[in-house]
PDB file of N, CA and C in Angstrom:
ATOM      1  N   UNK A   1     -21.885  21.374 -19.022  1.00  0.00           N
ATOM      2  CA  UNK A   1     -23.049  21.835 -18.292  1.00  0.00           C
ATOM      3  C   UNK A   1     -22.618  22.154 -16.858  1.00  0.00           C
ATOM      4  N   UNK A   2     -23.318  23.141 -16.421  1.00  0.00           N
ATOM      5  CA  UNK A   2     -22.488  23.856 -15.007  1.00  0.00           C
ATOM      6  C   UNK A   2     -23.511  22.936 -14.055  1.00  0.00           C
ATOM      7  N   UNK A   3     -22.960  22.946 -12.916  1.00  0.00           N
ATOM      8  CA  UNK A   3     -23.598  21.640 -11.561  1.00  0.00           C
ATOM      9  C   UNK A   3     -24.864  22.805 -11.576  1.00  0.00           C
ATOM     10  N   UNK A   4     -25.843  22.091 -10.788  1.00  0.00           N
ATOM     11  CA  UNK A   4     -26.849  22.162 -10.326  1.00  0.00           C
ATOM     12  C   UNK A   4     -27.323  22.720  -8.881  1.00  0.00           C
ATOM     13  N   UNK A   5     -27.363  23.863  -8.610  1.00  0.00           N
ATOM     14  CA  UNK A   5     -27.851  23.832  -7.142  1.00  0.00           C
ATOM     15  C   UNK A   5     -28.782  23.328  -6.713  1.00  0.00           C
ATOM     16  N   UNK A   6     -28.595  22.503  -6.062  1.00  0.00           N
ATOM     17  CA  UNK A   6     -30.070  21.950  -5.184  1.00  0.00           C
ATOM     18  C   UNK A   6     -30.444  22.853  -3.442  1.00  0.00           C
ATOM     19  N   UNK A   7     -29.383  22.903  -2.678  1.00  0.00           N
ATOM     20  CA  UNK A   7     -29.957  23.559  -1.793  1.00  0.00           C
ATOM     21  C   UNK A   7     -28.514  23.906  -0.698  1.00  0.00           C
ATOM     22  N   UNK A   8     -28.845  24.451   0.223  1.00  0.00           N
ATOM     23  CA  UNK A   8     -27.777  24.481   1.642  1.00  0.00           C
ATOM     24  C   UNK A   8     -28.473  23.947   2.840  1.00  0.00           C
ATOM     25  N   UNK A   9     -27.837  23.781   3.827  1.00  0.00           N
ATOM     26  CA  UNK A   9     -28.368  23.598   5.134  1.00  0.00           C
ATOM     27  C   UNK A   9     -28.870  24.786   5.609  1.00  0.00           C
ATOM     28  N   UNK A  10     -30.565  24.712   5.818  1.00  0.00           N
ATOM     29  CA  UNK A  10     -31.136  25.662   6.586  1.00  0.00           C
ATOM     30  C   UNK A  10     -30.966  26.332   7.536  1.00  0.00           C
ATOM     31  N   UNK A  11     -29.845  25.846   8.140  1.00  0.00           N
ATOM     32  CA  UNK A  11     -29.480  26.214   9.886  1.00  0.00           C
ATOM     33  C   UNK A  11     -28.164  26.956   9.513  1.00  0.00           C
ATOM     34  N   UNK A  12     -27.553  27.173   8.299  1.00  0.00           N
ATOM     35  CA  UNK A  12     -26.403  27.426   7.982  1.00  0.00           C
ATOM     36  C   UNK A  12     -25.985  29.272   9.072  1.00  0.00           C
ATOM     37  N   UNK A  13     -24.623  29.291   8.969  1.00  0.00           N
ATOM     38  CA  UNK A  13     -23.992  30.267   9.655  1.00  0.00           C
ATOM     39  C   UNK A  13     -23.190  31.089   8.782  1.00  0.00           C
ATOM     40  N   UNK A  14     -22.787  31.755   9.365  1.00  0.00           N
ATOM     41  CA  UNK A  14     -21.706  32.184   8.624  1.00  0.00           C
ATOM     42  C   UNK A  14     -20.439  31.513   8.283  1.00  0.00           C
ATOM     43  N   UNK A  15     -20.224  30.290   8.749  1.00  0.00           N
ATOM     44  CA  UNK A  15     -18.994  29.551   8.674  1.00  0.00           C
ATOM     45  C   UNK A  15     -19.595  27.953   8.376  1.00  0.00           C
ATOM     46  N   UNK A  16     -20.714  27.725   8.417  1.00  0.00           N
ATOM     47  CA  UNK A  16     -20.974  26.537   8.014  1.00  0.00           C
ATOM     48  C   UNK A  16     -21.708  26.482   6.764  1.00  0.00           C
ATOM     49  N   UNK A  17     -21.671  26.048   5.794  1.00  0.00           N
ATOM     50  CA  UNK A  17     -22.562  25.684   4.780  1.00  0.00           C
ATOM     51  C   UNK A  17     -22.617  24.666   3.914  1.00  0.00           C
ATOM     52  N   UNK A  18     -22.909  23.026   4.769  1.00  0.00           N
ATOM     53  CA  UNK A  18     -22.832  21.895   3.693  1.00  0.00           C
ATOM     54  C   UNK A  18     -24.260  22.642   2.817  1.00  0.00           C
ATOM     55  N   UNK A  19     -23.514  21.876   1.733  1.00  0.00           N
ATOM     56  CA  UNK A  19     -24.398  22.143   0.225  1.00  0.00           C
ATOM     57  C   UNK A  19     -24.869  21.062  -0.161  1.00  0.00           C
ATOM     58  N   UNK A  20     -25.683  20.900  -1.291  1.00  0.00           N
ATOM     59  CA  UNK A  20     -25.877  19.818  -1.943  1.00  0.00           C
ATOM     60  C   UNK A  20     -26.106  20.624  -3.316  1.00  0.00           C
ATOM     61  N   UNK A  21     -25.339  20.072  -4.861  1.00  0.00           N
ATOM     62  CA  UNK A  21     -25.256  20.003  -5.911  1.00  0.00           C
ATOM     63  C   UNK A  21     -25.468  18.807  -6.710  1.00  0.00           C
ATOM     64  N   UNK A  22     -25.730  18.854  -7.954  1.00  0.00           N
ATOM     65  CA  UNK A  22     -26.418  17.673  -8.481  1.00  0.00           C
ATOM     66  C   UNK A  22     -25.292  17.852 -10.023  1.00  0.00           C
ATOM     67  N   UNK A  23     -23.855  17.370 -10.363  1.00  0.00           N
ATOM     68  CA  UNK A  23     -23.188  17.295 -11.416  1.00  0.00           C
ATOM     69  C   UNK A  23     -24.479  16.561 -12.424  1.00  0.00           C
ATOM     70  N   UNK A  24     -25.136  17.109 -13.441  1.00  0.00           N
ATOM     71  CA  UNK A  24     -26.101  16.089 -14.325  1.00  0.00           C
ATOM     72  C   UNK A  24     -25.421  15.203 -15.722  1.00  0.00           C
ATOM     73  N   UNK A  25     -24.323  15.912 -15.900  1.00  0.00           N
ATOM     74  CA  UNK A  25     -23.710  15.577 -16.510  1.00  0.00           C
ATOM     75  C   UNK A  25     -22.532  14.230 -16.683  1.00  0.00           C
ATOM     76  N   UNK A  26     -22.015  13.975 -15.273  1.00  0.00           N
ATOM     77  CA  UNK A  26     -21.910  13.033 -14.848  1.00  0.00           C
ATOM     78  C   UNK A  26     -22.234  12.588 -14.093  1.00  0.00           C
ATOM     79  N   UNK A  27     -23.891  12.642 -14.017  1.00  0.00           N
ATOM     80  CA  UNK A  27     -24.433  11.931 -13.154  1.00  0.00           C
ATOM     81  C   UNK A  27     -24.117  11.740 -11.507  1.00  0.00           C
ATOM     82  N   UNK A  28     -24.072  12.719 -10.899  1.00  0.00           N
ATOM     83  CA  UNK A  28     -23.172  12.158  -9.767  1.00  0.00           C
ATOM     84  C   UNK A  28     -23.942  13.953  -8.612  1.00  0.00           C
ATOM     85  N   UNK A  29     -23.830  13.299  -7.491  1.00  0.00           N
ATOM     86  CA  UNK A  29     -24.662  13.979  -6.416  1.00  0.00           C
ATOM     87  C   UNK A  29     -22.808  14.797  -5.857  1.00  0.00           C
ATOM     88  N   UNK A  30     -23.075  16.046  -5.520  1.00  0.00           N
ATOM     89  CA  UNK A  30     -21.891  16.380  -5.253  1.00  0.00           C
ATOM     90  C   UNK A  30     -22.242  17.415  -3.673  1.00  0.00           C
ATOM     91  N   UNK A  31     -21.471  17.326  -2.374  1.00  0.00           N
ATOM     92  CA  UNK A  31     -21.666  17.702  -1.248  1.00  0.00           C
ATOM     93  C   UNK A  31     -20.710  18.281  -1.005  1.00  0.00           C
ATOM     94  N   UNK A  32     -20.837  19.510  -0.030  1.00  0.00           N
ATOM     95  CA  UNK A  32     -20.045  20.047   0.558  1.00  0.00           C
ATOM     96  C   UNK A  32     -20.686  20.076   1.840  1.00  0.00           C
ATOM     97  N   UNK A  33     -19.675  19.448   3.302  1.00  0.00           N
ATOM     98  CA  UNK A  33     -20.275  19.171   4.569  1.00  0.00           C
ATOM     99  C   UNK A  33     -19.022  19.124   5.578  1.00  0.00           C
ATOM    100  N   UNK A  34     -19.267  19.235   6.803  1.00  0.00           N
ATOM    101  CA  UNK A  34     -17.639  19.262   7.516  1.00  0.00           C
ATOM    102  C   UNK A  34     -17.092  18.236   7.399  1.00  0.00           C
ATOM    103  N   UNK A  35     -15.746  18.612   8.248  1.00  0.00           N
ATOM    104  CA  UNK A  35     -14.953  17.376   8.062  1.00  0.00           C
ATOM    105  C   UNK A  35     -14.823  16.596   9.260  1.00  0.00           C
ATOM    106  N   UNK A  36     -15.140  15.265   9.508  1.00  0.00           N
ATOM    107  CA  UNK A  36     -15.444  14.599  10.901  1.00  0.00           C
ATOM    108  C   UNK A  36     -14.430  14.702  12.053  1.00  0.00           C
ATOM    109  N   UNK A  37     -14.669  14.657  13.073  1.00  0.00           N
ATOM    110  CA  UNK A  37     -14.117  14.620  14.068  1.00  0.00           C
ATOM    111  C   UNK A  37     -12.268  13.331  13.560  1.00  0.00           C
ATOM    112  N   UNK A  38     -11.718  13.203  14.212  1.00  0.00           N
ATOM    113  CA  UNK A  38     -10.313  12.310  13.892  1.00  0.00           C
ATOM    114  C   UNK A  38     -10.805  10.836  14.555  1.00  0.00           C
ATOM    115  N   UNK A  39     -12.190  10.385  15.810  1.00  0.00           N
ATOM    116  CA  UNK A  39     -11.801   9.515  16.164  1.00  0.00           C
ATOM    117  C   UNK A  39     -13.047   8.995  14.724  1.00  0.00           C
ATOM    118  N   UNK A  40     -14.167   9.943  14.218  1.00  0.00           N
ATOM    119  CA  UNK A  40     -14.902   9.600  13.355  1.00  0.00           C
ATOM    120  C   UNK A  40     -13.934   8.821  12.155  1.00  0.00           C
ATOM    121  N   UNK A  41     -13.248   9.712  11.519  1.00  0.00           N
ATOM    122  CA  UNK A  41     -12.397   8.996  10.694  1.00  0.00           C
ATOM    123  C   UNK A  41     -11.792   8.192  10.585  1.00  0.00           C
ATOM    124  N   UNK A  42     -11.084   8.094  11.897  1.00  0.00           N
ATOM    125  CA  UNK A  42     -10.259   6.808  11.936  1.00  0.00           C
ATOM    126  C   UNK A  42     -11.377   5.466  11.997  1.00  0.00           C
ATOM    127  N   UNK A  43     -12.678   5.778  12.512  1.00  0.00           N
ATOM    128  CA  UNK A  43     -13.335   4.765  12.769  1.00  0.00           C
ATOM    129  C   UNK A  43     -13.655   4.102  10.917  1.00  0.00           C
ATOM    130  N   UNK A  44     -14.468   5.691  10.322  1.00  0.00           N
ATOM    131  CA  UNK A  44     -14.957   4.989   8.886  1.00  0.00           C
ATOM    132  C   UNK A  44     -13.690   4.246   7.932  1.00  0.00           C
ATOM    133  N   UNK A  45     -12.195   4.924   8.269  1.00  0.00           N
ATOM    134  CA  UNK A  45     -11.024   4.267   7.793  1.00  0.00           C
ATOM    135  C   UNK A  45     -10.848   2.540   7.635  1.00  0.00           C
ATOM    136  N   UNK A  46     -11.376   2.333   9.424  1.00  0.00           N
ATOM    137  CA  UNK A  46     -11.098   0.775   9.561  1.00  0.00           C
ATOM    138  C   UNK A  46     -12.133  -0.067   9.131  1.00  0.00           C
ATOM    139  N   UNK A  47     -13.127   0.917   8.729  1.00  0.00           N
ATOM    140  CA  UNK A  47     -14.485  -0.354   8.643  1.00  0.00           C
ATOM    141  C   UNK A  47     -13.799  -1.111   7.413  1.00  0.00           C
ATOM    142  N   UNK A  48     -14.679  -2.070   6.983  1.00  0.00           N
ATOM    143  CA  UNK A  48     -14.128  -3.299   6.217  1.00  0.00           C
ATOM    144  C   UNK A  48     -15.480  -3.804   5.843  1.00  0.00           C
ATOM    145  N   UNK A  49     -15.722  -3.759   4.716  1.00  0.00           N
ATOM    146  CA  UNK A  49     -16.601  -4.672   3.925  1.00  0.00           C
ATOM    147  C   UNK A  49     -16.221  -5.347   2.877  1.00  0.00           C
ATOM    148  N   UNK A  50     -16.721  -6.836   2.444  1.00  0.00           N
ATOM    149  CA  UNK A  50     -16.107  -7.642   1.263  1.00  0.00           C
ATOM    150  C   UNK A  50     -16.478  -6.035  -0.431  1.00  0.00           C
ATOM    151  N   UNK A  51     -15.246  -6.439  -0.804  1.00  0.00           N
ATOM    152  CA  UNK A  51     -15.459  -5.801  -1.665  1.00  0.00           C
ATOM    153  C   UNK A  51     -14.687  -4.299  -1.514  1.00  0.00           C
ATOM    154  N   UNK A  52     -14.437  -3.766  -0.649  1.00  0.00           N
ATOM    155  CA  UNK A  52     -13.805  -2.336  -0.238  1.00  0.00           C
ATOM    156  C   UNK A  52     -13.062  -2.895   0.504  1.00  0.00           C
ATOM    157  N   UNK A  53     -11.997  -2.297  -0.441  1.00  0.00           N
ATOM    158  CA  UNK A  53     -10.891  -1.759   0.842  1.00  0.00           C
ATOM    159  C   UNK A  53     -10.726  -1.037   2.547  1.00  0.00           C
ATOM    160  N   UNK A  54      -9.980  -1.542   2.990  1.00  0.00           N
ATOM    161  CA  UNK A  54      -9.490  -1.090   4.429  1.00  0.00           C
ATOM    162  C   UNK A  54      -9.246   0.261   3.873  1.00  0.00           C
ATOM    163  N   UNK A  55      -9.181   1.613   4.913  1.00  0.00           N
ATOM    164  CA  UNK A  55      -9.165   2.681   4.570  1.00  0.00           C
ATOM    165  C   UNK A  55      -9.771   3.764   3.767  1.00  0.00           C
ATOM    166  N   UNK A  56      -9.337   4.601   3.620  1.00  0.00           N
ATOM    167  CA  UNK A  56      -9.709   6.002   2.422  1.00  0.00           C
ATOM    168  C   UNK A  56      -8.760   6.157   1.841  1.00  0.00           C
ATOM    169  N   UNK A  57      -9.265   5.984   0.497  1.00  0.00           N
ATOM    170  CA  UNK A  57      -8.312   6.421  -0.478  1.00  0.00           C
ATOM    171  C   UNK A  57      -7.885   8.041  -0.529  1.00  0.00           C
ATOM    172  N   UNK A  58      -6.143   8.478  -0.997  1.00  0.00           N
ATOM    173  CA  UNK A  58      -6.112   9.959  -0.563  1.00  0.00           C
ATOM    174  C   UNK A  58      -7.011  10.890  -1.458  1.00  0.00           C
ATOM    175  N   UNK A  59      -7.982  10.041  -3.073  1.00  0.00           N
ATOM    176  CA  UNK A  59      -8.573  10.855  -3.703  1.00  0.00           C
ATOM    177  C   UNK A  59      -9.917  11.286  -3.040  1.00  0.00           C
ATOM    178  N   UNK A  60      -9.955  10.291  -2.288  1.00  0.00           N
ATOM    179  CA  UNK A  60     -11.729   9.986  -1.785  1.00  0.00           C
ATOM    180  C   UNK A  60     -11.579  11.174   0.200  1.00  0.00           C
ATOM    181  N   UNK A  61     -12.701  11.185   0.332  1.00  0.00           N
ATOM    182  CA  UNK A  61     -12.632  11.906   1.465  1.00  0.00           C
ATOM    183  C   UNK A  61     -14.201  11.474   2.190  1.00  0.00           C
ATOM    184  N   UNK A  62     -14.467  12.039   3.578  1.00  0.00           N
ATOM    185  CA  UNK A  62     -15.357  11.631   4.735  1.00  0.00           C
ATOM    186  C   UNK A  62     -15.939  12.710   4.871  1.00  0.00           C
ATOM    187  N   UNK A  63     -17.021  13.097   4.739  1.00  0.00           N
ATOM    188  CA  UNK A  63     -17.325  14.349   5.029  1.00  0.00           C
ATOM    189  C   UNK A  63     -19.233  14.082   5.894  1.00  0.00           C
ATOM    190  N   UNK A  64     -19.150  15.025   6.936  1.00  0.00           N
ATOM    191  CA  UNK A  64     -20.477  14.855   7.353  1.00  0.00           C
ATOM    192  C   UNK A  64     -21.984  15.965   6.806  1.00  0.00           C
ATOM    193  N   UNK A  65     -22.834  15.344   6.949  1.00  0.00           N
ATOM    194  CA  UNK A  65     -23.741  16.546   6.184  1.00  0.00           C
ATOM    195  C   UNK A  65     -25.298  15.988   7.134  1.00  0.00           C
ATOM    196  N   UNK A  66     -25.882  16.822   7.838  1.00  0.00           N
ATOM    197  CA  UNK A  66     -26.706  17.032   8.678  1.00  0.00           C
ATOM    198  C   UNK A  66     -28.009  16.255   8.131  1.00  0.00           C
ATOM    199  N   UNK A  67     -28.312  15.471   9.119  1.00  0.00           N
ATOM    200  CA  UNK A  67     -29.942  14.983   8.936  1.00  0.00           C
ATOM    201  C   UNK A  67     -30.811  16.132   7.940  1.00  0.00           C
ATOM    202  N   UNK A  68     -31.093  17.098   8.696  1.00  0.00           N
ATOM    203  CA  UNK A  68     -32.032  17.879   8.254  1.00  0.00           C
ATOM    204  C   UNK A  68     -31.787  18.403   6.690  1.00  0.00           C
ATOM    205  N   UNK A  69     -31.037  18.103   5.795  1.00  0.00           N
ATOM    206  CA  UNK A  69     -30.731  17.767   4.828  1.00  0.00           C
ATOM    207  C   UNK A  69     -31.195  16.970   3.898  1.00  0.00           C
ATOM    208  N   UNK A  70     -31.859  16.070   4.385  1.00  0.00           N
ATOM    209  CA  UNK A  70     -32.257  14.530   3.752  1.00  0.00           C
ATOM    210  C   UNK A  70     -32.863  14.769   2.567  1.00  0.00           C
ATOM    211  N   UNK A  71     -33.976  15.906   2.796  1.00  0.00           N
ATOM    212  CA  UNK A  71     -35.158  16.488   2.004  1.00  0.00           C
ATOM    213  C   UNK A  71     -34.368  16.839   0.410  1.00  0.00           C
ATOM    214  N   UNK A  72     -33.353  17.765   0.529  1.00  0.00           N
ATOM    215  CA  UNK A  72     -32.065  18.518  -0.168  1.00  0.00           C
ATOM    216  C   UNK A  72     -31.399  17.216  -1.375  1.00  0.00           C
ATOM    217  N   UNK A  73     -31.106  15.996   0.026  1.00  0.00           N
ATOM    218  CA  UNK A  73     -30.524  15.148  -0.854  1.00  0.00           C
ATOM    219  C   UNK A  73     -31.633  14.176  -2.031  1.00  0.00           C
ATOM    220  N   UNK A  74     -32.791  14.139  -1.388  1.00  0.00           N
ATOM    221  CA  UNK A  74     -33.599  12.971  -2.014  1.00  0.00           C
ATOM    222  C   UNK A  74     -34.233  13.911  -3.315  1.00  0.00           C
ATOM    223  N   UNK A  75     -34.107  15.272  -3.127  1.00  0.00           N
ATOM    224  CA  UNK A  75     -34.262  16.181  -4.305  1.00  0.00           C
ATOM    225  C   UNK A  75     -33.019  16.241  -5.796  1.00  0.00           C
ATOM    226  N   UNK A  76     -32.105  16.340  -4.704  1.00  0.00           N
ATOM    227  CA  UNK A  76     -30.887  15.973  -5.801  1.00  0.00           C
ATOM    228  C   UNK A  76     -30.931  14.352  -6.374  1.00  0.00           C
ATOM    229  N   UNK A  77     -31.128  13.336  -5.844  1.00  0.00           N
ATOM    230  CA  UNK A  77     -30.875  12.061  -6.225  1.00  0.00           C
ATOM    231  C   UNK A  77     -32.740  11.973  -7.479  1.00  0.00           C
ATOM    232  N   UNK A  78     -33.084  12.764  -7.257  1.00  0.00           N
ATOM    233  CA  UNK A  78     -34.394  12.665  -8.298  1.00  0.00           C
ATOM    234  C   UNK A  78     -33.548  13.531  -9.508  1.00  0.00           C
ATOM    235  N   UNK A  79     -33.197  15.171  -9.119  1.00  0.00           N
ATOM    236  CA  UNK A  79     -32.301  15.508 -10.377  1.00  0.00           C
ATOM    237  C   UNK A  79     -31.048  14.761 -10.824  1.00  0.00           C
ATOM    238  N   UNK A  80     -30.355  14.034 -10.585  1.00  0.00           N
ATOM    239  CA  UNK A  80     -29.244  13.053 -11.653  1.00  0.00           C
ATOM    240  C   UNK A  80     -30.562  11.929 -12.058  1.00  0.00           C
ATOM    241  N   UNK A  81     -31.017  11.492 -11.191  1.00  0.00           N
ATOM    242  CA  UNK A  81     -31.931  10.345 -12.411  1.00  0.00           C
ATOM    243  C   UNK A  81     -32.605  10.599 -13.641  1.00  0.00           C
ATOM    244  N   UNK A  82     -33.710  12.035 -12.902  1.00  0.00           N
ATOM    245  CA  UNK A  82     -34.193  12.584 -14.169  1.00  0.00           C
ATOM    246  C   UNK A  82     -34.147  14.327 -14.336  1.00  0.00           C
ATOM    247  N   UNK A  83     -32.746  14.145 -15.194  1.00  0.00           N
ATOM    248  CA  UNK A  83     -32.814  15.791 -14.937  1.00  0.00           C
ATOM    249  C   UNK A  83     -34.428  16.772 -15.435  1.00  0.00           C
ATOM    250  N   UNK A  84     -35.154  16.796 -16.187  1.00  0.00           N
ATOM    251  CA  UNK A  84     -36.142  17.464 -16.113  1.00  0.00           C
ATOM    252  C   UNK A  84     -36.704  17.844 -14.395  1.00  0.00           C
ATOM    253  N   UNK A  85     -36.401  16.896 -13.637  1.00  0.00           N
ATOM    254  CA  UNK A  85     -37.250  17.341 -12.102  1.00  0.00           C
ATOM    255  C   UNK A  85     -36.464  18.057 -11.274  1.00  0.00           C
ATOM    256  N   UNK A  86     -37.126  19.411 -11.009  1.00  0.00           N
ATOM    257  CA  UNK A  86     -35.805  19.804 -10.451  1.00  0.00           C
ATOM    258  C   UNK A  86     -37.354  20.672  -8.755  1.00  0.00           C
TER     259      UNK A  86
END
């Protein structure tokens, strides 16, 4: 089953366009958003919670995706729960 569009950032440019997609198939919310600043990263790198690892893994990545979005995402997190709602 091919991903799901759910939406882009409204404010988008010609060079910016976080996305939001909804994989239904494996269940899973999928983003495209920039990539943070270096002191951002290094910061989310060191955080530390029981249970997670120190760092980013090299599969895993940090990516930022705009407030005004929220709407986009809480639409997608309704399509993986129940795909009929779109």
């Amino acid at each position: 089953m091919p991903i799901l569009f759910i939406g882009i950032d409204p404010d988008t440019g010609n060079d910016d366009s976080p996305t939001v997609w909804v994989d239904q198939e494996r269940k899973e919310l999928v983003f495209q958003g920039w990539k943070p600043d270096p002191e951002l990263a290094a910061e989310c790198a060191a955080f530390e919670v029981p249970g997670h690892a120190k760092g980013i893994p090299g599969h895993e990545a940090v990516i930022r995706v705009p407030a005004r979005m929220v709407d986009m995402i809480r639409k997608a997190c309704d399509a993986v729960e129940c795909p009929t709602v779109r």
